[in-house]
C-alpha atoms as a PDB file:
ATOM      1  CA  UNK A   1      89.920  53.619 142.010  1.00  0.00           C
ATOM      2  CA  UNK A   2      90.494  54.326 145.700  1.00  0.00           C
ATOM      3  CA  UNK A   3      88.159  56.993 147.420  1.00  0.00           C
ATOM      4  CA  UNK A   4      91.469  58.922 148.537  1.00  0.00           C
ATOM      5  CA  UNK A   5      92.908  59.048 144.858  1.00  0.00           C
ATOM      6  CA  UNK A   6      89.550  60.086 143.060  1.00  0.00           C
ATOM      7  CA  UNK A   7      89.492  63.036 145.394  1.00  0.00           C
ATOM      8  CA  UNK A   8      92.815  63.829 144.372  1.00  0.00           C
ATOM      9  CA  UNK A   9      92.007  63.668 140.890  1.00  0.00           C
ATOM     10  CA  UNK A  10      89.004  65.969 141.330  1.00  0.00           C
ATOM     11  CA  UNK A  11      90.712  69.051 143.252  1.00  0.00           C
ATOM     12  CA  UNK A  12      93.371  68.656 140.604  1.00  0.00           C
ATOM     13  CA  UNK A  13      91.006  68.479 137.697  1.00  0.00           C
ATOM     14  CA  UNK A  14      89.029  71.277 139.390  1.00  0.00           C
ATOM     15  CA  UNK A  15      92.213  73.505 140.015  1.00  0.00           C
ATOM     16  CA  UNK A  16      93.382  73.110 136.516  1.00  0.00           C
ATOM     17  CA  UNK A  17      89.465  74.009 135.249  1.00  0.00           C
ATOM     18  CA  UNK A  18      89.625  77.104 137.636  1.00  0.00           C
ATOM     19  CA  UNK A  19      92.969  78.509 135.994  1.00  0.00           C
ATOM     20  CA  UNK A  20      91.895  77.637 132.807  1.00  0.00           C
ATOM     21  CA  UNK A  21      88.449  79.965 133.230  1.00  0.00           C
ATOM     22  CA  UNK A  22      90.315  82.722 134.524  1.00  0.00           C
ATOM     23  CA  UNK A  23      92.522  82.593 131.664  1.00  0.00           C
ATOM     24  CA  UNK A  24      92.331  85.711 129.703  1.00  0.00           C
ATOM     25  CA  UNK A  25      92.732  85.007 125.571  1.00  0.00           C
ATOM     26  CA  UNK A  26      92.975  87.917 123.418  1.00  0.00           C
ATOM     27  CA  UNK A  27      93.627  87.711 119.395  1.00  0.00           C
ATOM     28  CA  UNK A  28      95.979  90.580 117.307  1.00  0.00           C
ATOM     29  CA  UNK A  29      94.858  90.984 114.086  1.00  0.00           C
ATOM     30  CA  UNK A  30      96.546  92.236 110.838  1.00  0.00           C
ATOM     31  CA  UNK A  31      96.956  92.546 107.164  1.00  0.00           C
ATOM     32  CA  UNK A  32     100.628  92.650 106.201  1.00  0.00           C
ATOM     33  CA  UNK A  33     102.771  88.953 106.515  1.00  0.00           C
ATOM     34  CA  UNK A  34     104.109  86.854 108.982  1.00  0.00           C
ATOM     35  CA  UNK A  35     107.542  88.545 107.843  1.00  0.00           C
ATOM     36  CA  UNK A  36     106.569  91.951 107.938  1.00  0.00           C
ATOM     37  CA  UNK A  37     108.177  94.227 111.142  1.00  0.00           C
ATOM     38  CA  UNK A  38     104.243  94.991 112.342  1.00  0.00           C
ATOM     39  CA  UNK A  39     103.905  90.779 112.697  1.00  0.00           C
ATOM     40  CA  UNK A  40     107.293  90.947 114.463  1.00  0.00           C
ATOM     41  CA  UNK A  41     105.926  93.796 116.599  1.00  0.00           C
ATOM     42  CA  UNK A  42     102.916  92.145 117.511  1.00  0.00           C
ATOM     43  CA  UNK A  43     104.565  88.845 118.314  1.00  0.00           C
ATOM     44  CA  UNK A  44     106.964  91.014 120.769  1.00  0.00           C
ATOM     45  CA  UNK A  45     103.632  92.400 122.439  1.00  0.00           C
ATOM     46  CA  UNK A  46     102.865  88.810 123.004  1.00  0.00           C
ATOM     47  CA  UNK A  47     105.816  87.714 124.254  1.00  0.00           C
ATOM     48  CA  UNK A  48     106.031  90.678 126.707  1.00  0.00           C
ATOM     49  CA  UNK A  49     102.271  90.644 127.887  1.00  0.00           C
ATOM     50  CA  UNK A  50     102.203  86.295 128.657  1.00  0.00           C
ATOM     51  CA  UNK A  51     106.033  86.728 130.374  1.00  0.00           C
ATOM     52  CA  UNK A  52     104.338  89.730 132.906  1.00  0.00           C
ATOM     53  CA  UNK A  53     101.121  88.253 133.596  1.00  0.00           C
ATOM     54  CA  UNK A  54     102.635  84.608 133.775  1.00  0.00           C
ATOM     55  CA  UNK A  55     100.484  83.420 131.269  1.00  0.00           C
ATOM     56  CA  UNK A  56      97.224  84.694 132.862  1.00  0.00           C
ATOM     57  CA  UNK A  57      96.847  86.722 129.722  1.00  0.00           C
ATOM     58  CA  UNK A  58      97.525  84.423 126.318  1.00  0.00           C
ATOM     59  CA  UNK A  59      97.620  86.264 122.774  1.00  0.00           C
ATOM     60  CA  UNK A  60      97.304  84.525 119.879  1.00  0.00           C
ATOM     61  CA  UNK A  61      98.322  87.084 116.608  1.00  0.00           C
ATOM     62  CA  UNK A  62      96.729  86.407 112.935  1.00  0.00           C
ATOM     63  CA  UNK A  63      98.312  87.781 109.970  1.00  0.00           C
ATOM     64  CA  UNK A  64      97.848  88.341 106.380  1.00  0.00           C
ATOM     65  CA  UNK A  65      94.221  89.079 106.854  1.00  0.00           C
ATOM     66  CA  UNK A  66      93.492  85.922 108.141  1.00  0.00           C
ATOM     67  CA  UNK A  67      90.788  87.520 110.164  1.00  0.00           C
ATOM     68  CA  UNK A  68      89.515  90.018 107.272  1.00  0.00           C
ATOM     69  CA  UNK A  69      90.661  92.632 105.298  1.00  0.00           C
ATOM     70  CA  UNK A  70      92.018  96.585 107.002  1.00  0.00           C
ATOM     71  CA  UNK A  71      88.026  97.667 107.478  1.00  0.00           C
ATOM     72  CA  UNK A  72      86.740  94.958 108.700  1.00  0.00           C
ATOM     73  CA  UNK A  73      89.258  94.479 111.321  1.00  0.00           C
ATOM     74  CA  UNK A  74      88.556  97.745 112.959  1.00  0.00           C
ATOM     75  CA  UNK A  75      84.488  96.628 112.647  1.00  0.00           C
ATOM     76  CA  UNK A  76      85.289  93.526 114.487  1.00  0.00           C
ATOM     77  CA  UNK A  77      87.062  95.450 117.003  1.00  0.00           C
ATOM     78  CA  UNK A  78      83.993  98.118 118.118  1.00  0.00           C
ATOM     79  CA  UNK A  79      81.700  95.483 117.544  1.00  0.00           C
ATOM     80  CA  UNK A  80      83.804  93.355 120.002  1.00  0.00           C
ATOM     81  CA  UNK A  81      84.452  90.159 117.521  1.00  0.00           C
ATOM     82  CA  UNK A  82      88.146  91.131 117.376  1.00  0.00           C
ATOM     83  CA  UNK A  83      89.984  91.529 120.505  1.00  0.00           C
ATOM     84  CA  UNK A  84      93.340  93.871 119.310  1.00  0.00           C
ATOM     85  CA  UNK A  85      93.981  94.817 115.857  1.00  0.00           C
ATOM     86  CA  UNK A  86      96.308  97.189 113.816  1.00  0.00           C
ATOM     87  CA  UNK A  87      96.456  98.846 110.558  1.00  0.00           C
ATOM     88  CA  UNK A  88      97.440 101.906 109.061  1.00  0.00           C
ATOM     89  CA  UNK A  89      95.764 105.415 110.045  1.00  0.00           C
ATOM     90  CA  UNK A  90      94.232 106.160 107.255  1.00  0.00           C
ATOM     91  CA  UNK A  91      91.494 103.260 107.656  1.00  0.00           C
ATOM     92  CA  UNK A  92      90.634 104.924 111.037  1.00  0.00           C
ATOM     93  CA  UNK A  93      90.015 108.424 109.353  1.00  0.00           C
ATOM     94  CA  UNK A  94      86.709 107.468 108.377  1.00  0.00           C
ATOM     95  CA  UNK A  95      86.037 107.524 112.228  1.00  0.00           C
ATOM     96  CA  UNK A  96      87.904 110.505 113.344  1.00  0.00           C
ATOM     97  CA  UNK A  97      88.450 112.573 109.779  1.00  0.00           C
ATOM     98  CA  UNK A  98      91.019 114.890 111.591  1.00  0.00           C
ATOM     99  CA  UNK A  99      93.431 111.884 112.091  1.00  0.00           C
ATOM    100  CA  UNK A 100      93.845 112.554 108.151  1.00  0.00           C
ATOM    101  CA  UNK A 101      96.651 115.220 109.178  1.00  0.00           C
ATOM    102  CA  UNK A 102      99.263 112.817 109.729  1.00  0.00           C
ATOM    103  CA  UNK A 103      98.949 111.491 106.244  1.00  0.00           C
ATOM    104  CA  UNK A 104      99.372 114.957 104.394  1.00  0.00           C
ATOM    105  CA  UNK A 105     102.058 115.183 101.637  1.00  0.00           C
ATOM    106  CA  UNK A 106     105.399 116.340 102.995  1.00  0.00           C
ATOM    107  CA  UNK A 107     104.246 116.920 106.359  1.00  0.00           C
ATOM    108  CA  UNK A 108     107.152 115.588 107.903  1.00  0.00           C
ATOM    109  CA  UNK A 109     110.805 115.948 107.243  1.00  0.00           C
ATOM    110  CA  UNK A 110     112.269 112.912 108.946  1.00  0.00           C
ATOM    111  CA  UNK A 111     111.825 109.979 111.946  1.00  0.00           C
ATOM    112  CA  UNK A 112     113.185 112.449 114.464  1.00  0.00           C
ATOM    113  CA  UNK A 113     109.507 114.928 113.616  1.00  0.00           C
ATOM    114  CA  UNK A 114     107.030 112.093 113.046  1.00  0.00           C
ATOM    115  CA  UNK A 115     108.440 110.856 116.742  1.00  0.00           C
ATOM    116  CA  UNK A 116     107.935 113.734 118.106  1.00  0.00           C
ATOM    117  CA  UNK A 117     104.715 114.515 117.091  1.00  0.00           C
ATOM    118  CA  UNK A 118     103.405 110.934 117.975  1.00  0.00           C
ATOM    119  CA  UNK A 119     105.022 110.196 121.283  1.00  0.00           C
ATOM    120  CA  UNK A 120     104.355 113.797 122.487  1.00  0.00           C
ATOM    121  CA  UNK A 121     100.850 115.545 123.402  1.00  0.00           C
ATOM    122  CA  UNK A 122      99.354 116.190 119.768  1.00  0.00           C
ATOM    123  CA  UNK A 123      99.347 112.026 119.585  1.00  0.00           C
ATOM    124  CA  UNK A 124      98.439 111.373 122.602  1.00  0.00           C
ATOM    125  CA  UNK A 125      95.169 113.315 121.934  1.00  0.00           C
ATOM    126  CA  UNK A 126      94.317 111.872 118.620  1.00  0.00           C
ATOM    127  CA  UNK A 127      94.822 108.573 120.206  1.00  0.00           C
ATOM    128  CA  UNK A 128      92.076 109.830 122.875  1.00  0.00           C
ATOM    129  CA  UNK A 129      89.902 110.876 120.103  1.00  0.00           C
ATOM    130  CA  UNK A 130      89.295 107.271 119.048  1.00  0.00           C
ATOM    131  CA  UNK A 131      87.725 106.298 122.405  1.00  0.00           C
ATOM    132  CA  UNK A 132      84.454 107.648 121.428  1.00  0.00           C
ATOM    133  CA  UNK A 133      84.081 105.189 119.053  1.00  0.00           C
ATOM    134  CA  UNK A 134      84.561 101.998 120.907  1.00  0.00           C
ATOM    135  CA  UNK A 135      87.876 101.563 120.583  1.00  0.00           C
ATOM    136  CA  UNK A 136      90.650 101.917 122.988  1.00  0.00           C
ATOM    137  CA  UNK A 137      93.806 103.094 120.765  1.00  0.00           C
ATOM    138  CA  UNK A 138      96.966 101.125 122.500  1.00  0.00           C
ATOM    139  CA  UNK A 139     100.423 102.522 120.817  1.00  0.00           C
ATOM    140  CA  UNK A 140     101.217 104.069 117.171  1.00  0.00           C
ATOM    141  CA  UNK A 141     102.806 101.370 115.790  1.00  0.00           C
ATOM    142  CA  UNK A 142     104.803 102.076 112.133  1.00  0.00           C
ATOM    143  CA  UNK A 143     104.486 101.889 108.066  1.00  0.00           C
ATOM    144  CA  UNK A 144     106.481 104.370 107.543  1.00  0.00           C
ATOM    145  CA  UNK A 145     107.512 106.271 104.636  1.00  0.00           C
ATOM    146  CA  UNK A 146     106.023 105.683 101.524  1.00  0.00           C
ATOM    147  CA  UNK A 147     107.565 105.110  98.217  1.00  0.00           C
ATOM    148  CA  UNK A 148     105.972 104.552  94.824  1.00  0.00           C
ATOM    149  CA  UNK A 149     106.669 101.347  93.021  1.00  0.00           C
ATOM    150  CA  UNK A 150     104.681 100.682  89.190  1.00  0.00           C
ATOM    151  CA  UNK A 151     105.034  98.262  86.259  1.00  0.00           C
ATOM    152  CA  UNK A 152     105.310 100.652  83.353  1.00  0.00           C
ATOM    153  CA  UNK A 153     108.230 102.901  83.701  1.00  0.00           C
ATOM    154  CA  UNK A 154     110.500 104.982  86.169  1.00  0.00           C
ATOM    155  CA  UNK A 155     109.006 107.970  87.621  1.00  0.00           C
ATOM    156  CA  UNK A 156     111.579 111.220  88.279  1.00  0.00           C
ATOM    157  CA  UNK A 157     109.142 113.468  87.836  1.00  0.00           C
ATOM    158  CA  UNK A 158     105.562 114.582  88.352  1.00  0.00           C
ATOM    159  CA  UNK A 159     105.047 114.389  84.252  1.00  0.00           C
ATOM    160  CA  UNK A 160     105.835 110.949  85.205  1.00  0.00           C
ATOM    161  CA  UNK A 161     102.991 109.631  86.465  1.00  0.00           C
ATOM    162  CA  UNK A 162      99.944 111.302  84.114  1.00  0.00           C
ATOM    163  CA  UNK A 163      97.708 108.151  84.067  1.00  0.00           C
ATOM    164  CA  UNK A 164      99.402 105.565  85.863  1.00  0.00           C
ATOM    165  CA  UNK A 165      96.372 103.652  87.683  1.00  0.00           C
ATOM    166  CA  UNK A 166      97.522 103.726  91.453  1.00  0.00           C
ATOM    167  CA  UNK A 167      96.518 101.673  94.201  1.00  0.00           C
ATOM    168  CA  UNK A 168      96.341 104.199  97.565  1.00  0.00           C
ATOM    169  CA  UNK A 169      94.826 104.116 100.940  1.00  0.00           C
ATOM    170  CA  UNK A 170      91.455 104.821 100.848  1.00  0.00           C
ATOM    171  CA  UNK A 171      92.722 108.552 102.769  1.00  0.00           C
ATOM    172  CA  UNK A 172      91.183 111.927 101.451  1.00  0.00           C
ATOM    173  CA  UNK A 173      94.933 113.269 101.625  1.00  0.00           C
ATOM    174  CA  UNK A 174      96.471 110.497  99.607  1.00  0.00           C
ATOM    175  CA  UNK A 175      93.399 110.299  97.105  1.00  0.00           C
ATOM    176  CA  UNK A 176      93.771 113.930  95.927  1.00  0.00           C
ATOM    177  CA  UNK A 177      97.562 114.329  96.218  1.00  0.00           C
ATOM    178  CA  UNK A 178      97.800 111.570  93.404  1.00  0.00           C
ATOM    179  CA  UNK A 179      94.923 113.066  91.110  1.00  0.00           C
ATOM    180  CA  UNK A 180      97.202 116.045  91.153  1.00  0.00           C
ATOM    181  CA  UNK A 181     100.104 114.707  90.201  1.00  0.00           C
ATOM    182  CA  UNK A 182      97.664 113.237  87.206  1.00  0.00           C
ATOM    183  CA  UNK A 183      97.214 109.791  88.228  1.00  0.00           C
ATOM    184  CA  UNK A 184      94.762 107.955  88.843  1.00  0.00           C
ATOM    185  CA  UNK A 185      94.144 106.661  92.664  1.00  0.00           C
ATOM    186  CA  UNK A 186      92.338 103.560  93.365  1.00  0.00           C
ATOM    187  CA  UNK A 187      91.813 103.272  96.795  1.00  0.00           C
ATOM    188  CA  UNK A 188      91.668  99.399  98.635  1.00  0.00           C
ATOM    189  CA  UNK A 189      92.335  97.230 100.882  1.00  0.00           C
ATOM    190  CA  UNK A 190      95.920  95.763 101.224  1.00  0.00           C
ATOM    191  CA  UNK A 191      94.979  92.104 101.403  1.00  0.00           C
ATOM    192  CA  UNK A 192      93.897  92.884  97.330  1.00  0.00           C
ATOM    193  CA  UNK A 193      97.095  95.302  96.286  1.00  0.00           C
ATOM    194  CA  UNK A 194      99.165  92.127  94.914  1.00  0.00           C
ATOM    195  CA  UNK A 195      96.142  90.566  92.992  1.00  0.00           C
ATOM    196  CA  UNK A 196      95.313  93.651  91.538  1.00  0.00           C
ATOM    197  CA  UNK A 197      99.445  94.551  90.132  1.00  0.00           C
ATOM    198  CA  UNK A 198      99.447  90.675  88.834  1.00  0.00           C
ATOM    199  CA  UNK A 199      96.338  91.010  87.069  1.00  0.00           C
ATOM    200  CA  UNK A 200      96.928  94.723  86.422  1.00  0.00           C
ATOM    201  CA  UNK A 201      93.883  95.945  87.581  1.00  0.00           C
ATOM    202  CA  UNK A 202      96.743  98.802  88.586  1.00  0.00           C
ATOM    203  CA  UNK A 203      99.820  99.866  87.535  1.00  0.00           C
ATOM    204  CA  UNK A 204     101.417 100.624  90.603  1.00  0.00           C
ATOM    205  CA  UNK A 205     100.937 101.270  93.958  1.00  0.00           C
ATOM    206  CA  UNK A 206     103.196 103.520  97.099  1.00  0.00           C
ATOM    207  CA  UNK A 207     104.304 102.196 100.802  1.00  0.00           C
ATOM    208  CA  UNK A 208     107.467 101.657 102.728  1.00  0.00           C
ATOM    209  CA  UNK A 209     110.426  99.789 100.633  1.00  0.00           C
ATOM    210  CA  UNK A 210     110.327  97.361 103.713  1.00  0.00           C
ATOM    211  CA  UNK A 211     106.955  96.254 103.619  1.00  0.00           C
ATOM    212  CA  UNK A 212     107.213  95.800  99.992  1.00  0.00           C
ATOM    213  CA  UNK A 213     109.571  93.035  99.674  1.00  0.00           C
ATOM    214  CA  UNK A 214     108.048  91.623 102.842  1.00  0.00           C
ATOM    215  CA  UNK A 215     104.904  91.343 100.907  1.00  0.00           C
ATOM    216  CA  UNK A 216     106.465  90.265  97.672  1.00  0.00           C
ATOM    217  CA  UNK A 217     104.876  93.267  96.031  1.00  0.00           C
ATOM    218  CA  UNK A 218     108.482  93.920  93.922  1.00  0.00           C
ATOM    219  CA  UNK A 219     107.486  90.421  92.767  1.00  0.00           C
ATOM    220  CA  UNK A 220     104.661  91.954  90.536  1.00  0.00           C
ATOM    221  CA  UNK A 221     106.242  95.491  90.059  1.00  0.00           C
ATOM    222  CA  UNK A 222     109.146  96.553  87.571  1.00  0.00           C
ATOM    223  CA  UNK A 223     110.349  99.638  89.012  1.00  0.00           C
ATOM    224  CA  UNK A 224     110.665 101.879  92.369  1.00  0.00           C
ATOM    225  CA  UNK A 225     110.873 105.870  93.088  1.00  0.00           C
ATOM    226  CA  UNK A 226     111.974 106.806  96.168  1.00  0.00           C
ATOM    227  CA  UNK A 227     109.716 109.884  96.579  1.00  0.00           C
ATOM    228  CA  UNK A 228     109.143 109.604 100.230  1.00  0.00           C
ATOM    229  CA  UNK A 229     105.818 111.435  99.478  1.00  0.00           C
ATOM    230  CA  UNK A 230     104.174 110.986 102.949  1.00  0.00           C
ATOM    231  CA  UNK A 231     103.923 108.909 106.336  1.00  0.00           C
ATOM    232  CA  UNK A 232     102.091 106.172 107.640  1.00  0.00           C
ATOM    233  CA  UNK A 233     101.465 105.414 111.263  1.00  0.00           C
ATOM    234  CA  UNK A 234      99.836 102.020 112.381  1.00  0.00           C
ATOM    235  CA  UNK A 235      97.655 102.226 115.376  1.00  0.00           C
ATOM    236  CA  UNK A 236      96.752  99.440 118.203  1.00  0.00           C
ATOM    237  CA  UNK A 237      93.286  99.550 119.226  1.00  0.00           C
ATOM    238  CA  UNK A 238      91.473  97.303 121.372  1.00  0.00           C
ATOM    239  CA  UNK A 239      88.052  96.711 121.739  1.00  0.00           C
ATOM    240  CA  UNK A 240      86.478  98.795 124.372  1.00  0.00           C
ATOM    241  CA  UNK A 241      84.215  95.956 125.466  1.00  0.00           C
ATOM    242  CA  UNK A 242      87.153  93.555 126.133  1.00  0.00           C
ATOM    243  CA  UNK A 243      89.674  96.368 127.989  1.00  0.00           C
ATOM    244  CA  UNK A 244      86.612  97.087 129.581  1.00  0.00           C
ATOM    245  CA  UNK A 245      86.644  93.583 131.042  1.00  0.00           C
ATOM    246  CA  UNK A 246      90.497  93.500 131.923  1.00  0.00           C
ATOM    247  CA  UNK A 247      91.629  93.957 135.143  1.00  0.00           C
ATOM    248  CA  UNK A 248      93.861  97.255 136.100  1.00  0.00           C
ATOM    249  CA  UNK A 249      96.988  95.346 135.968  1.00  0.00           C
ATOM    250  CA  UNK A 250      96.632  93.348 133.143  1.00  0.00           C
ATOM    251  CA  UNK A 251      95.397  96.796 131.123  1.00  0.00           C
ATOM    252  CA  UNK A 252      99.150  98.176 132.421  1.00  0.00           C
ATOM    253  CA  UNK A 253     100.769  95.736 131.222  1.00  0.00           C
ATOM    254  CA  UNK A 254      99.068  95.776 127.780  1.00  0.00           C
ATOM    255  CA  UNK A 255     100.081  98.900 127.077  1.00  0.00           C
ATOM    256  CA  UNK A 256     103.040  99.072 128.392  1.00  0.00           C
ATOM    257  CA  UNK A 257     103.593  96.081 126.633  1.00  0.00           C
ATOM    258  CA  UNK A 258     102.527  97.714 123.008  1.00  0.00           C
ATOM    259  CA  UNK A 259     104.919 100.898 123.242  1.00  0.00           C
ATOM    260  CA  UNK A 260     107.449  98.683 124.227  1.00  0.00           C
ATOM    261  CA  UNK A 261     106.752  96.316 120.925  1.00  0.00           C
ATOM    262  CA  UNK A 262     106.451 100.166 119.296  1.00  0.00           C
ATOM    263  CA  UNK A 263     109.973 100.874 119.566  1.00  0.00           C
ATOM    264  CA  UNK A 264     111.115  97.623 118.905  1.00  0.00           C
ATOM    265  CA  UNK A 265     109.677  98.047 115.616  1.00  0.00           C
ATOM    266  CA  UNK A 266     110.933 101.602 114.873  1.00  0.00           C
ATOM    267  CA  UNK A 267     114.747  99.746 115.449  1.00  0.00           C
ATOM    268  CA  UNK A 268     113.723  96.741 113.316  1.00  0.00           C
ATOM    269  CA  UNK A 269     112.584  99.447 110.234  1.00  0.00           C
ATOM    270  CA  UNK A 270     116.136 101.257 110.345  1.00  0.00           C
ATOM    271  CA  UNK A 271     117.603  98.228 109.223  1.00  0.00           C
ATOM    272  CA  UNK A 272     114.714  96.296 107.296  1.00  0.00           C
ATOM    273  CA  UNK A 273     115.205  99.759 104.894  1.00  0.00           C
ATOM    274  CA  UNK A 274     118.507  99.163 103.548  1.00  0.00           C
ATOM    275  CA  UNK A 275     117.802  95.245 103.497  1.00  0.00           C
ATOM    276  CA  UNK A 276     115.075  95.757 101.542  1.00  0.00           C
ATOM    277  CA  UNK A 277     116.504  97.531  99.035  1.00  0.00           C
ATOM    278  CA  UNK A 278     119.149  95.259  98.478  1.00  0.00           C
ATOM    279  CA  UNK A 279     115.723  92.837  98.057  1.00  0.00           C
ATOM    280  CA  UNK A 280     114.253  95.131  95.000  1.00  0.00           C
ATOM    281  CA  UNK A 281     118.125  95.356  93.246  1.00  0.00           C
ATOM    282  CA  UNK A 282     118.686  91.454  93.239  1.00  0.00           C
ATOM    283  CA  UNK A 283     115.302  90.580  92.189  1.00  0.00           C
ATOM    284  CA  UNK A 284     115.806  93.390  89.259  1.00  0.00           C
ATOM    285  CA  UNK A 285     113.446  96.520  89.746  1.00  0.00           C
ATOM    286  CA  UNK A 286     114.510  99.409  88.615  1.00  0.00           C
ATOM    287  CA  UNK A 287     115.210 101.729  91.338  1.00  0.00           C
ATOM    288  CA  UNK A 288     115.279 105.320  91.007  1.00  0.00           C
ATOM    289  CA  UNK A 289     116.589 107.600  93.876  1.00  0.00           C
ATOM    290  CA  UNK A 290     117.186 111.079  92.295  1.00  0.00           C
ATOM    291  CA  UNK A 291     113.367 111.978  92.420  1.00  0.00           C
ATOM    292  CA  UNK A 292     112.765 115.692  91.833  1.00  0.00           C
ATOM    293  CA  UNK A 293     110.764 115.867  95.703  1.00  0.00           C
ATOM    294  CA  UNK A 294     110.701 119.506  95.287  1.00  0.00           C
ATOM    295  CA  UNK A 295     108.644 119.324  92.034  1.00  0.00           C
ATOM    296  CA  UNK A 296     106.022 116.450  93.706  1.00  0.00           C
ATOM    297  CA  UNK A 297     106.138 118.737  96.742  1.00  0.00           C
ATOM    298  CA  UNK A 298     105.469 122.019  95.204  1.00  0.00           C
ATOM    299  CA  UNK A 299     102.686 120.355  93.066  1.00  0.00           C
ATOM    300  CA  UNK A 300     100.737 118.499  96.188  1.00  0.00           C
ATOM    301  CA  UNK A 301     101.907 119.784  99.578  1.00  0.00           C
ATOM    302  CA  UNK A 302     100.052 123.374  99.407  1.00  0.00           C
ATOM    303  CA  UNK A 303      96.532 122.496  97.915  1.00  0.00           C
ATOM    304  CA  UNK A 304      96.511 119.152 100.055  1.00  0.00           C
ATOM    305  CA  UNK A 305      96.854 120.878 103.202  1.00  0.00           C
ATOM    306  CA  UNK A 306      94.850 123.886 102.437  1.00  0.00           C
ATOM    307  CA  UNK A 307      92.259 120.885 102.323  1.00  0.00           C
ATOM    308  CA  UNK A 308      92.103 119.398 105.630  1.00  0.00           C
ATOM    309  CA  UNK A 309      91.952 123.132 106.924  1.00  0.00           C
ATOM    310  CA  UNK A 310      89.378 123.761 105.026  1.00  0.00           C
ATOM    311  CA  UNK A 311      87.644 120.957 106.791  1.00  0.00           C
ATOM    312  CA  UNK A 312      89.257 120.759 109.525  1.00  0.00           C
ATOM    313  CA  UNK A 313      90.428 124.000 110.500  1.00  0.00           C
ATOM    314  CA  UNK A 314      94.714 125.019 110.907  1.00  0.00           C
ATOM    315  CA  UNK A 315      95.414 124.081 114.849  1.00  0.00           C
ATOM    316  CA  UNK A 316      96.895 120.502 114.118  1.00  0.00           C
ATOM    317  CA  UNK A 317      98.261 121.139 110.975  1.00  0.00           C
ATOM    318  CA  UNK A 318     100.330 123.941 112.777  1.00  0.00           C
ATOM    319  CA  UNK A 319     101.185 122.547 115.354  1.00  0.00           C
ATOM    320  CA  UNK A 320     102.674 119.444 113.649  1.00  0.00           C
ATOM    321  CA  UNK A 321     104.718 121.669 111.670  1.00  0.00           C
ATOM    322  CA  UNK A 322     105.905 123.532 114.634  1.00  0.00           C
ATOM    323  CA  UNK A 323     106.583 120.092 115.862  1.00  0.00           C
ATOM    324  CA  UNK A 324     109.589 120.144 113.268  1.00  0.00           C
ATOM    325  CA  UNK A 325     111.026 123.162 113.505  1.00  0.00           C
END
């Protein structure tokens, strides 16, 4: 090979190496499918971060707990092993207990007041208040609101659900809401909720309609309540060590990236709802709408809240109500 031509060959080879090293990788992980709206979300915040840095930053996104199960993604991610990862809030409760306020029964009446609370100053703090633990919190992403599904009969009514064996979030305020209401709550982690209906380890267990059918939970479940009992929020954290290690820009464009991907979400859960329930009807659950709320309310809201403050004190309680008035 000519003299002139290996030369050329080495500055190109050398150029190429030189991008390649200053390529930032990052990995999302999650828990729910690859046609859930949070893997659609995620797969946005990819799209958006590689199309503003012109590939410089590269995401790769896992789902399905391809990475590990709703704990030990947020482990990997203060211990630095997982570069981004989401799940719902009340895994990160065990870090920052007070976080356990947004999942109190009946706290919310609607969208409009969760919004409100989370894109305004009360969530902006309790995303803060996750620094501290090596993690930097990126967006609230969504689960939305949940909905109890079982295989042994249709629930209208509190009475209903004396002993049913229900799979929860491992949250303080979902844990004791359901042991009043008689039940029995068996907290884990999602990647195990189908197993456990098809081998009924449970009877039942309570999230959004959406990601239901998304995860083929109706396949194992016989009938649905819509009791809208409480709200889920996702959240995007980031290891502190690797947004440590990001430059200014690229940390703008991360999150502007992930509230970006937030509200694309929020849009794609408006109209996964109704889908979804069309889902449930065709594949033959029993679906019950008229749900006597009042009587799960009456029976969970009050000693649920009373609580936290007992724990936690009333400031963020109150002021998430006040949020809705």
């Amino acid at each position: 090979m000519p003299v002139l031509l290996r030369s050329l060959c080495a500055a190109v080879l050398l150029i190429w190496a030189s991008q390649a090293s200053a390529q930032v990788r990052l990995r999302i992980a999650h828990t729910t499918s690859a046609t859930d709206t949070q893997h659609l979300a995620a797969l946005k915040m990819k799209e958006i971060v590689e199309a503003q840095t012109k590939g410089k930053v590269v995401i790769s996104v896992h789902p399905a707990g391809e990475l590990g199960n709703d704990p030990a993604l947020l482990e990997g991610v203060r211990l630095g092993t997982i570069d981004i990862a989401y799940t719902g809030n009340p895994f990160f409760t065990r870090f920052e207990p007070k976080l356990n306020a947004l999942d109190l029964p009946y706290i919310f009446k609607n969208r409009e007041h969760v919004y409100r609370v989370l894109d305004g100053p009360i969530g902006q703090q309790l995303l803060a208040s996750l620094e501290k633990h090596r993690m930097k919190p990126l967006a609230f992403w969504e689960i939305g609101f949940r909905h109890l599904t079982n295989s042994k009969h249709a629930v209208k009514t509190p009475k209903d659900m004396e002993g049913l064996k229900i799979r929860t979030t491992p949250n303080p305020a979902h844990v004791l809401a359901f042991k009043l209401l008689g039940a029995i709550p068996t907290p884990m982690p999602f990647t195990e909720v189908y197993m456990a209906l098809e081998t009924h380890a449970v009877d039942g267990q309570e999230n959004p309609v959406y990601l239901i059918t998304a995860n083929r939970l109706h396949e194992v479940q016989k009938f649905m309540s819509l009791t809208g009992h409480a709200y889920t929020t996702a959240i995007v954290t980031m290891s502190q060590t690797k947004w440590n290690a990001l430059s200014p820009e690229h940390r703008k464009v991360l999150l502007a990236a992930a509230k970006e991907a937030q509200l694309y979400q929020r849009e794609l859960n408006v109209k996964a709802q109704g889908e979804a329930m069309e889902v449930l009807r065709k594949a033959g659950v029993t679906v019950t709408e008229d749900v006597d709320r009042a009587a799960f309310q009456a029976i969970v809201a009050e000693p649920v809240k009373a609580s936290y403050i007992k724990e936690h004190g009333a400031e963020l309680v109150n002021a998430i109500i006040k949020a809705g008035q």
